[in-house]
C-alpha atoms as a PDB file:
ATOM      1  CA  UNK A   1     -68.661 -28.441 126.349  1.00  0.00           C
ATOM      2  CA  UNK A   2     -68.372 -31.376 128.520  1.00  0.00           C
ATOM      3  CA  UNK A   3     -70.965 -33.995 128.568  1.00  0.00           C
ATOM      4  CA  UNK A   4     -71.241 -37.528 131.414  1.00  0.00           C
ATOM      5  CA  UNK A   5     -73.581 -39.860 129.893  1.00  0.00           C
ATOM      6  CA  UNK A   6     -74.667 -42.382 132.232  1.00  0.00           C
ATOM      7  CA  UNK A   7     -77.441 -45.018 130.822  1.00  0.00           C
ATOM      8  CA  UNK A   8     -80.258 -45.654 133.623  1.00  0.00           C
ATOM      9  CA  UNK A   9     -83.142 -47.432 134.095  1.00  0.00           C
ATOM     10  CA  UNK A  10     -84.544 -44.428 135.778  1.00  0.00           C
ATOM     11  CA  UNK A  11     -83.516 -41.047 136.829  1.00  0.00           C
ATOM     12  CA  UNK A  12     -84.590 -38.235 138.855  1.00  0.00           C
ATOM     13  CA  UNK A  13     -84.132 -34.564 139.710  1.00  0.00           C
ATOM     14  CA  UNK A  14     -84.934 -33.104 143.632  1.00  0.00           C
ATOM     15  CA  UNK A  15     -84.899 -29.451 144.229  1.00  0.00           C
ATOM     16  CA  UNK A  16     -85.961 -28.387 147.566  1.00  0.00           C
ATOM     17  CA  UNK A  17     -87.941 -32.175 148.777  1.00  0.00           C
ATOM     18  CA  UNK A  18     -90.162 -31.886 145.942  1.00  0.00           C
ATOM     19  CA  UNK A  19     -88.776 -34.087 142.470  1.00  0.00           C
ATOM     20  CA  UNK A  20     -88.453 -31.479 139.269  1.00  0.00           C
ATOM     21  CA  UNK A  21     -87.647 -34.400 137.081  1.00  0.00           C
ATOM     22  CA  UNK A  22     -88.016 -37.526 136.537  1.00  0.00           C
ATOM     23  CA  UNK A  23     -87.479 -40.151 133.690  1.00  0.00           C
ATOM     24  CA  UNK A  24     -87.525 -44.074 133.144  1.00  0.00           C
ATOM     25  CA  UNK A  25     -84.918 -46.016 131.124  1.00  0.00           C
ATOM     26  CA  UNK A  26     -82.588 -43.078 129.008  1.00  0.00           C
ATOM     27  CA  UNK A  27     -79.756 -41.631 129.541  1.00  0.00           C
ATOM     28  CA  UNK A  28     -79.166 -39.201 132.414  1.00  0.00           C
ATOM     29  CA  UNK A  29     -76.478 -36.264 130.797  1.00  0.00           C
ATOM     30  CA  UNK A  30     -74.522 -33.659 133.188  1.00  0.00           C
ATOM     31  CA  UNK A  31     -73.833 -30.960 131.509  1.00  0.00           C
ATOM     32  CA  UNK A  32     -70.754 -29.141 131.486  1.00  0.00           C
ATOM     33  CA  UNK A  33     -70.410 -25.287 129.501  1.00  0.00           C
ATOM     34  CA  UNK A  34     -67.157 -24.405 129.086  1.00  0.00           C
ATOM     35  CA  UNK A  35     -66.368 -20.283 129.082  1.00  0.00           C
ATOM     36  CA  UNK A  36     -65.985 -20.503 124.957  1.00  0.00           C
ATOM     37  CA  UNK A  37     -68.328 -22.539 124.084  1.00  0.00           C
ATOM     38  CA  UNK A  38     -70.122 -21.905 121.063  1.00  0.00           C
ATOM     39  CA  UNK A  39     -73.383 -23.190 119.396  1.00  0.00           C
ATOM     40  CA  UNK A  40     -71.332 -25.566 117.605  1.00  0.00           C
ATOM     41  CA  UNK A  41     -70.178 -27.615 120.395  1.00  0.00           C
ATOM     42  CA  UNK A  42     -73.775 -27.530 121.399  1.00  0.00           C
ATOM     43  CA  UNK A  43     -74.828 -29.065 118.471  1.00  0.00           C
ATOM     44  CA  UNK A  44     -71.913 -31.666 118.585  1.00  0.00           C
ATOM     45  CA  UNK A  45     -72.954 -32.675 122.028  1.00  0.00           C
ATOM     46  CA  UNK A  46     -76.297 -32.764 121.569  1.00  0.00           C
ATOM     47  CA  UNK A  47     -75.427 -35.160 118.189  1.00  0.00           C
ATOM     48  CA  UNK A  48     -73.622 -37.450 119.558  1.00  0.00           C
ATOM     49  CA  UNK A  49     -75.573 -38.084 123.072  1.00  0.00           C
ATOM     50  CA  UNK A  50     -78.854 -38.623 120.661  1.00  0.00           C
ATOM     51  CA  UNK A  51     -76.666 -41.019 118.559  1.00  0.00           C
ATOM     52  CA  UNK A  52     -75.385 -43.394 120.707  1.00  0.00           C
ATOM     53  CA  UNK A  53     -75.426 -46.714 120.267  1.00  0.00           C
ATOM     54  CA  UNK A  54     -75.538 -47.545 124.107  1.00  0.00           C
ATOM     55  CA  UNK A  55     -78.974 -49.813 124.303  1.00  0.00           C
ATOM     56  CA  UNK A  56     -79.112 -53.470 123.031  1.00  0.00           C
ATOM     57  CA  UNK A  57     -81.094 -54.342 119.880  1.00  0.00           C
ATOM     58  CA  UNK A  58     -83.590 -56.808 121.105  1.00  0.00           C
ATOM     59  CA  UNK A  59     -84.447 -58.377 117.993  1.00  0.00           C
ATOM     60  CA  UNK A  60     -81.013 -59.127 116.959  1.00  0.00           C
ATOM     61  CA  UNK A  61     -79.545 -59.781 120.188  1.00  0.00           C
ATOM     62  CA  UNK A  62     -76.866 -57.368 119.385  1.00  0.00           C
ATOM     63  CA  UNK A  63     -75.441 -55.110 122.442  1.00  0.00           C
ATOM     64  CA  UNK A  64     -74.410 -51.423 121.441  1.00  0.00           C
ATOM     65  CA  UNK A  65     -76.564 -51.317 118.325  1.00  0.00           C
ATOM     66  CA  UNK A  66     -79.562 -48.686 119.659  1.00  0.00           C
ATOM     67  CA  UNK A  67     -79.569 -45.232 120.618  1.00  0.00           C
ATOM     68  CA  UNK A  68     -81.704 -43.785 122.791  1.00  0.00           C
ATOM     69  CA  UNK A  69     -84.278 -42.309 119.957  1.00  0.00           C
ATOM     70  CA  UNK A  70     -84.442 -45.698 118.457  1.00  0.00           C
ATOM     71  CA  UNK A  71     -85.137 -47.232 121.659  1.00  0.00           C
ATOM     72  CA  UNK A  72     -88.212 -44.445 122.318  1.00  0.00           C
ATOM     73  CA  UNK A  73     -86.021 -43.623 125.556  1.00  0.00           C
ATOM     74  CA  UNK A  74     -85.943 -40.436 127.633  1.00  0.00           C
ATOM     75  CA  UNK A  75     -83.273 -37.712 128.104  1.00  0.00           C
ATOM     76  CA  UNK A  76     -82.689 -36.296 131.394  1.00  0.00           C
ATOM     77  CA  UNK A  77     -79.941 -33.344 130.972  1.00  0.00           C
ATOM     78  CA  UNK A  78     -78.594 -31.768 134.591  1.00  0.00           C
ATOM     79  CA  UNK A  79     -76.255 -28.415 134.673  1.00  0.00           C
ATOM     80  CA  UNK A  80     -72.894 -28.619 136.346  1.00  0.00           C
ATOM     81  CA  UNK A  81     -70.438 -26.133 135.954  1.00  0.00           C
ATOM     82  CA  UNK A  82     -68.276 -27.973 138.355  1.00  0.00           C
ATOM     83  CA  UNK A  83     -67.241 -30.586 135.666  1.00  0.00           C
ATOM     84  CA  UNK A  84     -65.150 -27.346 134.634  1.00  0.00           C
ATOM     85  CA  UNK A  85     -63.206 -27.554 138.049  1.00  0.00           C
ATOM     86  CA  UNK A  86     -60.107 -28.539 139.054  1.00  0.00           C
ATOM     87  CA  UNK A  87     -58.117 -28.535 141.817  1.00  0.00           C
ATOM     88  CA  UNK A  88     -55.870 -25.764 143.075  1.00  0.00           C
ATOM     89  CA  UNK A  89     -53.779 -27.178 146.063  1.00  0.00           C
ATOM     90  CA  UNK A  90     -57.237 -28.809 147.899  1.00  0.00           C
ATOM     91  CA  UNK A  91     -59.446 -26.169 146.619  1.00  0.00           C
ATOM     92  CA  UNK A  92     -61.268 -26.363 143.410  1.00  0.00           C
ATOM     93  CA  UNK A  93     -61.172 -24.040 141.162  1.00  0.00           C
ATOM     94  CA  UNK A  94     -63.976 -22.828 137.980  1.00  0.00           C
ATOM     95  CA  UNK A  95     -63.222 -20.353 136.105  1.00  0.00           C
ATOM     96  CA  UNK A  96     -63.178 -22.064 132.831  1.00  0.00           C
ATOM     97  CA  UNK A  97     -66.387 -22.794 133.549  1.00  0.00           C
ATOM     98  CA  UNK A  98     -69.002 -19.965 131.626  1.00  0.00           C
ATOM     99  CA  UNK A  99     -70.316 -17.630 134.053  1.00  0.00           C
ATOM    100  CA  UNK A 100     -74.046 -18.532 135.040  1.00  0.00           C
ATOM    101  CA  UNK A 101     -75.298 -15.676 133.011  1.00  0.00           C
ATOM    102  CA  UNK A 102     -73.838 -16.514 130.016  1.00  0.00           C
ATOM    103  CA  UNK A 103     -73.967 -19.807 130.881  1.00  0.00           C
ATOM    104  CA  UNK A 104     -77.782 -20.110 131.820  1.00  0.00           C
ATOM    105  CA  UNK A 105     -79.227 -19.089 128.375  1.00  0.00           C
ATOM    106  CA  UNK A 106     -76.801 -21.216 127.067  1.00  0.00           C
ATOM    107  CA  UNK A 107     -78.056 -24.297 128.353  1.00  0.00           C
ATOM    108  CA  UNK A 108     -81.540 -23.253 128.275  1.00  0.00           C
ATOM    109  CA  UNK A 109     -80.589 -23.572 124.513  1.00  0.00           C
ATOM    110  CA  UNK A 110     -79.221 -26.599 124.435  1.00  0.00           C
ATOM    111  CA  UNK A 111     -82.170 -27.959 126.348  1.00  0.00           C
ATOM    112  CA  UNK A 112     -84.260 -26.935 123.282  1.00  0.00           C
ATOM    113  CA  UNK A 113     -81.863 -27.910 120.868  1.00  0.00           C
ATOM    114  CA  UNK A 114     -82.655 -31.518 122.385  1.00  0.00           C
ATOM    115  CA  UNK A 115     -86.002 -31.180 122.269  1.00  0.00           C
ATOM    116  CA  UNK A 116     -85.962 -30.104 118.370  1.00  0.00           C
ATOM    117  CA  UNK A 117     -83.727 -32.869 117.937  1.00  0.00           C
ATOM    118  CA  UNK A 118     -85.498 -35.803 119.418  1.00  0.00           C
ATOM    119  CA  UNK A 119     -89.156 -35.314 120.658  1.00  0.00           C
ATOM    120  CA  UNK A 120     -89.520 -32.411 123.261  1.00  0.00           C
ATOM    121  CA  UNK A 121     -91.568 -34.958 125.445  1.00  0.00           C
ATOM    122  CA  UNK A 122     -89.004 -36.995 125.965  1.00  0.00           C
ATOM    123  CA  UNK A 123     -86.038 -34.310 127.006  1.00  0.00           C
ATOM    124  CA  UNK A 124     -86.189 -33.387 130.883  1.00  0.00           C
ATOM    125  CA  UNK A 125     -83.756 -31.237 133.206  1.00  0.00           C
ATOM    126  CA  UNK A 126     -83.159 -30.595 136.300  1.00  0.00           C
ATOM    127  CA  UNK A 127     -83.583 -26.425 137.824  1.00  0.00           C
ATOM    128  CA  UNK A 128     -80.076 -24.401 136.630  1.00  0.00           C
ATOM    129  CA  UNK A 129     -77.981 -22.663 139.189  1.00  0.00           C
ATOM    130  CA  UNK A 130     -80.369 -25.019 142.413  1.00  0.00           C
ATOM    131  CA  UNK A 131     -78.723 -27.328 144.756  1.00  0.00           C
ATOM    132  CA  UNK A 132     -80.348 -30.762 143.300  1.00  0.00           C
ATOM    133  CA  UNK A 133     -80.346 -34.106 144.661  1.00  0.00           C
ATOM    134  CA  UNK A 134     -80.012 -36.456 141.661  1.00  0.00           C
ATOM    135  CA  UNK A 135     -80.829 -40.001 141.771  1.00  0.00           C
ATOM    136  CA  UNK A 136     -80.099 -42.571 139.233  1.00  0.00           C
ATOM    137  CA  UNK A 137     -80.028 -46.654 138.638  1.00  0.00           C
ATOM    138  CA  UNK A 138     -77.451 -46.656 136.314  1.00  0.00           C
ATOM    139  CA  UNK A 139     -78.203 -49.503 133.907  1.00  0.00           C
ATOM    140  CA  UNK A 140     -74.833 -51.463 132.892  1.00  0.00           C
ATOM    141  CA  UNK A 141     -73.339 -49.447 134.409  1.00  0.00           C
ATOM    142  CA  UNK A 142     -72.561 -47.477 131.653  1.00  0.00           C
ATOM    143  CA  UNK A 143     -70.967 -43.874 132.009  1.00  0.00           C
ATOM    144  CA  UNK A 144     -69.078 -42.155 128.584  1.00  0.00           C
ATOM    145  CA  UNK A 145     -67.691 -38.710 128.936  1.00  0.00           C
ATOM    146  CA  UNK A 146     -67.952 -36.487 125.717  1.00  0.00           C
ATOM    147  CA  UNK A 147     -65.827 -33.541 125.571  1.00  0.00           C
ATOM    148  CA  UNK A 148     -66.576 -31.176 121.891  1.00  0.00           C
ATOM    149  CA  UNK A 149     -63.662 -30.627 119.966  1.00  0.00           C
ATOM    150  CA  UNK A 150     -63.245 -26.500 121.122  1.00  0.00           C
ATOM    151  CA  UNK A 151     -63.389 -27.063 124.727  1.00  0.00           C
ATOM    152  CA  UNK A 152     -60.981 -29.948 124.349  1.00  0.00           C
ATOM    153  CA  UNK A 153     -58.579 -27.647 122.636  1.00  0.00           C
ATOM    154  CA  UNK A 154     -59.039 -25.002 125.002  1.00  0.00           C
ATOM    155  CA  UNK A 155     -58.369 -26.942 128.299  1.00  0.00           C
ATOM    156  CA  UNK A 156     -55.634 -29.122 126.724  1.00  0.00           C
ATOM    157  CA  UNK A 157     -54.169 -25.471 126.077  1.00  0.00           C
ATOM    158  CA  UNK A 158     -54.442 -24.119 129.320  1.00  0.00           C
ATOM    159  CA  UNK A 159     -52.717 -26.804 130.732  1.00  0.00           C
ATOM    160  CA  UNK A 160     -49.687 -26.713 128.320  1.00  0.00           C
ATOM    161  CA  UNK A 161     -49.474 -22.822 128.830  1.00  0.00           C
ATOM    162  CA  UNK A 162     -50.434 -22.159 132.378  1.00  0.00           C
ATOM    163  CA  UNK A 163     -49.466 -18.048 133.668  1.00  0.00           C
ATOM    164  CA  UNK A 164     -45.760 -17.331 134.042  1.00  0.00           C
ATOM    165  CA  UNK A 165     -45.131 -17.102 137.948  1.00  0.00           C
ATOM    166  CA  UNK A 166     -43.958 -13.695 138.556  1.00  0.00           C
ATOM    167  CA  UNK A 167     -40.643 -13.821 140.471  1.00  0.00           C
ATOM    168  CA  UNK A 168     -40.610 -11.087 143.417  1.00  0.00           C
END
């Protein structure tokens, strides 16, 4: 699982002219599912997006020191399969991407997991599988990319063993 982790000061969600989703300062996460993904990289993601320390600690002064629980924040989590793609000559290609649906149960999952983990309140997303229109102020800016350890493995894989080309 792949996970972009921008801090905003606000973010929103558009489907269709009419906003889905919508938070104030939090962390806006696109989410990536890769096609073997398992419930423990969900669990790693969702971990380590709830734990960091990306938010200043205003009593000591101290940058880096809050996450976004201890700072009361909000959680906006978008779908994007396409964080799976790569290029093929100019055309991009997504087929390590899971299929939407696997893929769509899957997230709603994670979605929930969030919500368990933190405060459901607080956890938004966008519409899986829609053509959105997100908006952000990213605060910093900030933006940290989280990749869980099976994905990792499996792309850094790929790439070492790609398909013998078959001479004709």
């Amino acid at each position: 699982m792949r996970a972009v982790v921008q801090r905003v000061s606000s973010a929103s969600v558009e489907v269709e002219g009419r906003v889905v989703s919508q938070i104030g300062p939090g962390l806006l996460v696109l989410v990536g599912i890769h096609e073997s993904d398992t419930e423990s990289d969900a669990d790693y993601i969702c971990r380590k997006v709830l734990n960091m320390r990306l938010f200043t600690n205003e009593s000591s002064g101290r940058g880096w020191d809050r996450n976004v629980m201890q700072k009361d924040f909000e959680v906006l989590l978008v779908s994007q399969f396409t964080l799976y793609g790569f290029l093929k000559g100019n055309k991009p290609d997504f087929h390590l991407a899971m299929p939407p649906q696997q893929a769509r149960p899957f997230y709603d999952s994670l979605v929930e997991r969030f919500g368990k983990a933190y405060k459901k309140e607080a956890i938004k997303d966008g519409v899986f599988g829609a053509m959105m229109n997100v908006s952000l102020v990213n605060d910093g800016p900030v933006t940290m990319q989280l990749d869980s350890f099976q994905s990792t493995r499996n792309v850094v894989s790929a790439a070492k063993d790609p398909e013998p080309v078959k001479a004709d």
